[in-house]
PDB file of N, CA and C in Angstrom:
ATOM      1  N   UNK A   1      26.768  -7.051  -1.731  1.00  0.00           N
ATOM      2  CA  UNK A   1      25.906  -6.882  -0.573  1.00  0.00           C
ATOM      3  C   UNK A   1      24.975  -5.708  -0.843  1.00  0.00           C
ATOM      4  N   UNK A   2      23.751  -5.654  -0.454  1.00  0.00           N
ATOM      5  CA  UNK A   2      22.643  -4.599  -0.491  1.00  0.00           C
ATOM      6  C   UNK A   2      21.945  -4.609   1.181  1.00  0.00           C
ATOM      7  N   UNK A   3      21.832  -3.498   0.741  1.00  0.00           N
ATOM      8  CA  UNK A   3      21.439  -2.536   2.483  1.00  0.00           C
ATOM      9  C   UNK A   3      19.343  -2.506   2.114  1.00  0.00           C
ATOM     10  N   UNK A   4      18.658  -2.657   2.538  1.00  0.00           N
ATOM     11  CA  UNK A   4      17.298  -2.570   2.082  1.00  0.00           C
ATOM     12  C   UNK A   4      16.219  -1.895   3.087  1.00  0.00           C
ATOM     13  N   UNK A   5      15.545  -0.950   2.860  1.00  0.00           N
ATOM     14  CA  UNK A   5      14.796   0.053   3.824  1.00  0.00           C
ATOM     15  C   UNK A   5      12.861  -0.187   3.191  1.00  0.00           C
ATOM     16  N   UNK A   6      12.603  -0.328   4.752  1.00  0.00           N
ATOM     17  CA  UNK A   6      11.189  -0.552   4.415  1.00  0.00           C
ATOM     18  C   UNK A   6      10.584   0.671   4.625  1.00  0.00           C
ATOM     19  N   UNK A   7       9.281   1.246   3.907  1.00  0.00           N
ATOM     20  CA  UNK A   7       8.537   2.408   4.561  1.00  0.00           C
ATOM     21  C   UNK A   7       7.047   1.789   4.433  1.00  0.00           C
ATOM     22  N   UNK A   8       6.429   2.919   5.060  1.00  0.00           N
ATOM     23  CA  UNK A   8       4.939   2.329   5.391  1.00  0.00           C
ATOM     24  C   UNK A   8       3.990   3.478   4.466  1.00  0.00           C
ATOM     25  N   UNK A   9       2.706   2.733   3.516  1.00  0.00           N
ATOM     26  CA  UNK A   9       2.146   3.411   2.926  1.00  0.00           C
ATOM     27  C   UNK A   9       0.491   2.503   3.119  1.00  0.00           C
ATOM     28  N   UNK A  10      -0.364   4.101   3.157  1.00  0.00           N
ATOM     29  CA  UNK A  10      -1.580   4.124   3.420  1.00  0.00           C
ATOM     30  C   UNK A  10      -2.250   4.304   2.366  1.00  0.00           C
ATOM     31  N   UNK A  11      -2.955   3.304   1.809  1.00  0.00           N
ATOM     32  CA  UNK A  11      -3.430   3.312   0.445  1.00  0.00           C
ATOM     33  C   UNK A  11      -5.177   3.626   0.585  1.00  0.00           C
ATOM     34  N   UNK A  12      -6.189   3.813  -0.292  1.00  0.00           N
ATOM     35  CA  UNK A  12      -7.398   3.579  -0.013  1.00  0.00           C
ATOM     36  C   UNK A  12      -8.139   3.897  -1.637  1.00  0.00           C
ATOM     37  N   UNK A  13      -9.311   3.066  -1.525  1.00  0.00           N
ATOM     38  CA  UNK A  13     -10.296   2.989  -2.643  1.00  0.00           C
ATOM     39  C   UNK A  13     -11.381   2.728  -2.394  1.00  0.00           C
ATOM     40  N   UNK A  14     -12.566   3.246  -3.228  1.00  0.00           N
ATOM     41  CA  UNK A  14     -13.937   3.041  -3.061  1.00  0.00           C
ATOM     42  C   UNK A  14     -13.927   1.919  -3.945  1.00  0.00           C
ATOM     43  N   UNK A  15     -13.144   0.758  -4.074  1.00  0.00           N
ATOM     44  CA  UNK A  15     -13.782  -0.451  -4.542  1.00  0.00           C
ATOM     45  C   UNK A  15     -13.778  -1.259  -4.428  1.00  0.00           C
ATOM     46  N   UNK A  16     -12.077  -1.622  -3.358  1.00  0.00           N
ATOM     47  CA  UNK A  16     -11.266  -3.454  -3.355  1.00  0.00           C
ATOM     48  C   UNK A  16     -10.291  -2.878  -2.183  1.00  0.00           C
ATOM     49  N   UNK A  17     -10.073  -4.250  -1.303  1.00  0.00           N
ATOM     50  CA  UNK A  17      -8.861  -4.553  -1.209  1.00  0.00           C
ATOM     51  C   UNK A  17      -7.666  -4.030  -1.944  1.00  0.00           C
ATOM     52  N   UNK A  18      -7.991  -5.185  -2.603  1.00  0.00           N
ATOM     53  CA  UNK A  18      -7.103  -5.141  -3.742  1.00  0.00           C
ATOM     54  C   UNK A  18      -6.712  -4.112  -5.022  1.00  0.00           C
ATOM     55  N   UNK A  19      -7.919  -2.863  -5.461  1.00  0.00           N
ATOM     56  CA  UNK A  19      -7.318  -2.115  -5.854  1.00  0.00           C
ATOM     57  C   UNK A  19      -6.838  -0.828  -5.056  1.00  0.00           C
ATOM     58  N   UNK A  20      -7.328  -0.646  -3.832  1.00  0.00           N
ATOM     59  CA  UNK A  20      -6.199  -0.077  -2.890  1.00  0.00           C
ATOM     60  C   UNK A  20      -4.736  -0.673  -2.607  1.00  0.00           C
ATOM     61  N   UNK A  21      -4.385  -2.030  -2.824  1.00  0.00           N
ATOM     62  CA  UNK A  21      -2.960  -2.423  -2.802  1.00  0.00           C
ATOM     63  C   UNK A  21      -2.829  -1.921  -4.297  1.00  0.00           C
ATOM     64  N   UNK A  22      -3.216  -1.980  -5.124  1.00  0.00           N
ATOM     65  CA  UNK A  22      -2.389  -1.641  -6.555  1.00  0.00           C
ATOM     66  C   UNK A  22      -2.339   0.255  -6.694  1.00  0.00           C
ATOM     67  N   UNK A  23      -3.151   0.584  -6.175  1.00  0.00           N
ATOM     68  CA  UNK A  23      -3.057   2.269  -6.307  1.00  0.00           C
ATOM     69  C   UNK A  23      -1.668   2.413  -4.957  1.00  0.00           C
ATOM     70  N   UNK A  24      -1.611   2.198  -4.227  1.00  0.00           N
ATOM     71  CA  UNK A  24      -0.087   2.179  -3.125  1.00  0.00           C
ATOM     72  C   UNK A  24       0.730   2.182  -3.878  1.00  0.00           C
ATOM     73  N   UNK A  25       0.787   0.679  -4.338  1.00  0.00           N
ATOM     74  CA  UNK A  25       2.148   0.397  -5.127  1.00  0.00           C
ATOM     75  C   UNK A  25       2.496   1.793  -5.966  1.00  0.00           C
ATOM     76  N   UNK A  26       1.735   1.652  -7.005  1.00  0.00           N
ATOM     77  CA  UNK A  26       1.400   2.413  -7.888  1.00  0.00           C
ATOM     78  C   UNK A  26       2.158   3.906  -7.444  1.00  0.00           C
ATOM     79  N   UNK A  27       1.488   4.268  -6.835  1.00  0.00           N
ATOM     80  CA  UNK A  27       1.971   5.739  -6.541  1.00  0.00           C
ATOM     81  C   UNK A  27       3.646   5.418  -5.786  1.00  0.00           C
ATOM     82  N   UNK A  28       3.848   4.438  -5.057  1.00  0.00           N
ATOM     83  CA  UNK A  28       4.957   4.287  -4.534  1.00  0.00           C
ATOM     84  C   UNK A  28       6.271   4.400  -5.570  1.00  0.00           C
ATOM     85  N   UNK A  29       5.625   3.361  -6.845  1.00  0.00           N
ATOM     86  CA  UNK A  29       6.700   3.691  -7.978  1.00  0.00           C
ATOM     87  C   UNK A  29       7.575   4.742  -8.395  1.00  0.00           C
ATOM     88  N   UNK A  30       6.263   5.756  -7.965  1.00  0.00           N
ATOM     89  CA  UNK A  30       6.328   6.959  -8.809  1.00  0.00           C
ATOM     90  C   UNK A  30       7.687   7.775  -8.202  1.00  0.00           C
ATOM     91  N   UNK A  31       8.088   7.733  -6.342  1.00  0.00           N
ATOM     92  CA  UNK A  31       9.074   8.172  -6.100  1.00  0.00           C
ATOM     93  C   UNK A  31      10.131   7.325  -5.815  1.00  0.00           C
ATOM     94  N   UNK A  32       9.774   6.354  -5.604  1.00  0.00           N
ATOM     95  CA  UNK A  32      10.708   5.209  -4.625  1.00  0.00           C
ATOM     96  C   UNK A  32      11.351   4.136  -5.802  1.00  0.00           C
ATOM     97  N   UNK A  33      12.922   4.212  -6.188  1.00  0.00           N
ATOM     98  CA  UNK A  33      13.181   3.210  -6.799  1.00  0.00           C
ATOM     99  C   UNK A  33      13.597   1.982  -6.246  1.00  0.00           C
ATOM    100  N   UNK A  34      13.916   0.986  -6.933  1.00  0.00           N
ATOM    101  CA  UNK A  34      14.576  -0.276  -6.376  1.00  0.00           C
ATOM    102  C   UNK A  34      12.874  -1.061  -5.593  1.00  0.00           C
ATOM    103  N   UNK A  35      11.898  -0.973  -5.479  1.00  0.00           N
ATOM    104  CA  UNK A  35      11.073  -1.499  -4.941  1.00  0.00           C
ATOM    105  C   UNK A  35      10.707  -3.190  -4.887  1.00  0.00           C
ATOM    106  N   UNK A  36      10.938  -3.781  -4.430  1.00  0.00           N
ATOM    107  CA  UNK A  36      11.262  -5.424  -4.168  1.00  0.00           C
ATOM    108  C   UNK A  36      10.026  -6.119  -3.697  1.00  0.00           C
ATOM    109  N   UNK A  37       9.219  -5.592  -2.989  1.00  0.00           N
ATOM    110  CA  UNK A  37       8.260  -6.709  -2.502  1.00  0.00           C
ATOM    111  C   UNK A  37       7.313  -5.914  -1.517  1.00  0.00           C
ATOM    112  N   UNK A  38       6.358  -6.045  -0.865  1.00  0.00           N
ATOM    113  CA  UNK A  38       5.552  -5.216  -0.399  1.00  0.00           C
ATOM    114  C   UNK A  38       4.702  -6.570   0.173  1.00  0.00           C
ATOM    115  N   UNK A  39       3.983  -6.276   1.864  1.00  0.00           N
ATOM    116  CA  UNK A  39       3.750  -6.338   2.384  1.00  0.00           C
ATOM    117  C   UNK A  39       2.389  -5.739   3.412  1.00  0.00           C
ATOM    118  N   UNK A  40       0.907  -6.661   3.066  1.00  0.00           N
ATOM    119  CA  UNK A  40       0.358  -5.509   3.423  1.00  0.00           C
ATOM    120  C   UNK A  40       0.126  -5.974   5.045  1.00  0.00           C
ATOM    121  N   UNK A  41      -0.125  -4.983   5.624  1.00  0.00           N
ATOM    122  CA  UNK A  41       0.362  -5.139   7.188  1.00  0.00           C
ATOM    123  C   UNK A  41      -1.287  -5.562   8.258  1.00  0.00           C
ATOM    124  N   UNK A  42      -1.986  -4.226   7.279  1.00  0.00           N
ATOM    125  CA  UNK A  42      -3.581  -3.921   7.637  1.00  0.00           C
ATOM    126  C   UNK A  42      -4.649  -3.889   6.806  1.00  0.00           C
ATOM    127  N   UNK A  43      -5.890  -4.124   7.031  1.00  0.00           N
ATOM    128  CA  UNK A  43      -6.884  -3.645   6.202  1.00  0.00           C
ATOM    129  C   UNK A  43      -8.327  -3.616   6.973  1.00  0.00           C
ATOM    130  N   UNK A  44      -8.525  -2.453   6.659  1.00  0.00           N
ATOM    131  CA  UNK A  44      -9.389  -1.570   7.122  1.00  0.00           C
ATOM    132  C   UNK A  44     -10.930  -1.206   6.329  1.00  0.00           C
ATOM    133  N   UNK A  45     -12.403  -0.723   6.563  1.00  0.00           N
ATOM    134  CA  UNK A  45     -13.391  -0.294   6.007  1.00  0.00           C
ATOM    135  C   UNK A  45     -13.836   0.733   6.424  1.00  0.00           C
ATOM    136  N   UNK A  46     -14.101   1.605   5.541  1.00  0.00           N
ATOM    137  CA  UNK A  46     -15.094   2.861   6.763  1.00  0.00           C
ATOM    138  C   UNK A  46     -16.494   2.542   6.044  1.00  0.00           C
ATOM    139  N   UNK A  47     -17.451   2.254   7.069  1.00  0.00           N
ATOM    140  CA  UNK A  47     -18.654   2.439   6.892  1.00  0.00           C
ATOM    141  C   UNK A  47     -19.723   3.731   7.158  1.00  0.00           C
ATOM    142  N   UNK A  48     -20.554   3.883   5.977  1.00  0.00           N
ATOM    143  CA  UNK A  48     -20.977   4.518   5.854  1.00  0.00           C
ATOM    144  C   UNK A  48     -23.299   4.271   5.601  1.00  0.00           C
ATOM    145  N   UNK A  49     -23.929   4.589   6.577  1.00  0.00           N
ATOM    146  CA  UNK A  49     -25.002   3.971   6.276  1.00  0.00           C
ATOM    147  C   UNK A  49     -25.238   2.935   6.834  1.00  0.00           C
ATOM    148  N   UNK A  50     -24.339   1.762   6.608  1.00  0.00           N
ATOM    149  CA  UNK A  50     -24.766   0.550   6.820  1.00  0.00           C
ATOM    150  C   UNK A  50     -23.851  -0.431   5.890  1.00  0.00           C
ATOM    151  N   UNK A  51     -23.155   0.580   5.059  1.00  0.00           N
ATOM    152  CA  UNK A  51     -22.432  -0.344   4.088  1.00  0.00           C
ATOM    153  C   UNK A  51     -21.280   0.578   3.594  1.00  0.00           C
ATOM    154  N   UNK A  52     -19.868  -0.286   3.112  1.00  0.00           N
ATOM    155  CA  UNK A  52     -19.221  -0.170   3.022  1.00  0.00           C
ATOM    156  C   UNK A  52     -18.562   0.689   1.416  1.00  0.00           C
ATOM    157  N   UNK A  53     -18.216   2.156   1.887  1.00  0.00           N
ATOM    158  CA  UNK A  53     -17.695   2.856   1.215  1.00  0.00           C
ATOM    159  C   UNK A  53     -16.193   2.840   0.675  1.00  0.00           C
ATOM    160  N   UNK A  54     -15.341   2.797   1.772  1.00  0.00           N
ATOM    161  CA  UNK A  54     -13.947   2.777   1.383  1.00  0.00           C
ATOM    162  C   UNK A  54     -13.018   1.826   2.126  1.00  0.00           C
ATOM    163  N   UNK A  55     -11.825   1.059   1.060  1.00  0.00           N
ATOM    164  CA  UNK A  55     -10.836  -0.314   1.722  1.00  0.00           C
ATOM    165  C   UNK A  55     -10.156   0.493   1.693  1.00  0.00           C
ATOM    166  N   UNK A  56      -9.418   0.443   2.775  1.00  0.00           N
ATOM    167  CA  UNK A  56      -8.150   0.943   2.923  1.00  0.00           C
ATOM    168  C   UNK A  56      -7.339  -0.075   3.750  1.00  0.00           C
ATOM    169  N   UNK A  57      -5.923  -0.219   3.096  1.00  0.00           N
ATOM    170  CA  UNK A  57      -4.775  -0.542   3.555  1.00  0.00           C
ATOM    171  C   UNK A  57      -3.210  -0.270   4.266  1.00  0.00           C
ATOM    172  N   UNK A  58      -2.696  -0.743   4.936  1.00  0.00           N
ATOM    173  CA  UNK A  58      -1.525  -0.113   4.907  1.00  0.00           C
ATOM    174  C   UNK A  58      -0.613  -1.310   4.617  1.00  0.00           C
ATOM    175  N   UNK A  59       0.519  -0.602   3.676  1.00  0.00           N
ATOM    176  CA  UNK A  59       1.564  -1.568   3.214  1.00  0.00           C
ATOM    177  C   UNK A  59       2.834  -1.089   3.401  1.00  0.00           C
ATOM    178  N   UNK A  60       4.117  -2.429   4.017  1.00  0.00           N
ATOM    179  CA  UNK A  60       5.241  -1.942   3.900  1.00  0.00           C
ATOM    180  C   UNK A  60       5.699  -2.456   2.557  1.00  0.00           C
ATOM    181  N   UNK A  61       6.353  -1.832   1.996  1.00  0.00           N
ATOM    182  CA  UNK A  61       7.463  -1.558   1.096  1.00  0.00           C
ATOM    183  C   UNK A  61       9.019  -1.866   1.356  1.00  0.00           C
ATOM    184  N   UNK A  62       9.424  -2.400   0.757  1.00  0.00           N
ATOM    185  CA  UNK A  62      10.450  -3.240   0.675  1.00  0.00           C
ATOM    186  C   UNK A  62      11.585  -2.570  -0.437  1.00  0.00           C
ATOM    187  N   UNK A  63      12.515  -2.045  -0.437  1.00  0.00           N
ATOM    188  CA  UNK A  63      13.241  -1.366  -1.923  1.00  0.00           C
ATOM    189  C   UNK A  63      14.742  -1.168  -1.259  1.00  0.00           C
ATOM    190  N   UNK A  64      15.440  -1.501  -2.186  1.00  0.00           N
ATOM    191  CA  UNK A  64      17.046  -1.476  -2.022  1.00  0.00           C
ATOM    192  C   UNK A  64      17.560  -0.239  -2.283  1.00  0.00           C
ATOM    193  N   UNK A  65      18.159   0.030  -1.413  1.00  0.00           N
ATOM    194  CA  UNK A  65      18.877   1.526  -1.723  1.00  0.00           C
ATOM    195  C   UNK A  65      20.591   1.798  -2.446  1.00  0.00           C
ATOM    196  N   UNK A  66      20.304   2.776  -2.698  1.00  0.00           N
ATOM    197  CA  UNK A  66      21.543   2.954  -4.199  1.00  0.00           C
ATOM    198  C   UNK A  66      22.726   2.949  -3.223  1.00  0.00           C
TER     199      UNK A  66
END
């Protein structure tokens, strides 16, 4: 049997969607072991001008604990 804890992470990039979900993950690795699956919840733009500077996301995280 495994016990599994989600947390919530706020990612962001001046380029994608999608490379704001891979910089999250990414850094998530770095403290969080056991990481299983991820979930992105939101996604967001801040505009700037008239056009779009930064994606930002928020993702839950999914990881089994020891």
């Amino acid at each position: 049997m495994s016990v599994a804890r989600v947390t919530t992470i706020t990612a962001r990039s001046e380029q994608s969607f999608e490379d704001a979900i891979r910089i999250g993950i990414e850094r998530a690795n770095q403290t969080i072991r056991g990481i299983e699956g991820a979930w992105v919840k939101d996604q967001n733009v801040i505009i700037s001008d008239g056009k779009i500077n930064t994606w930002q996301v928020v993702i839950e995280v999914t990881f089994v604990l020891e």
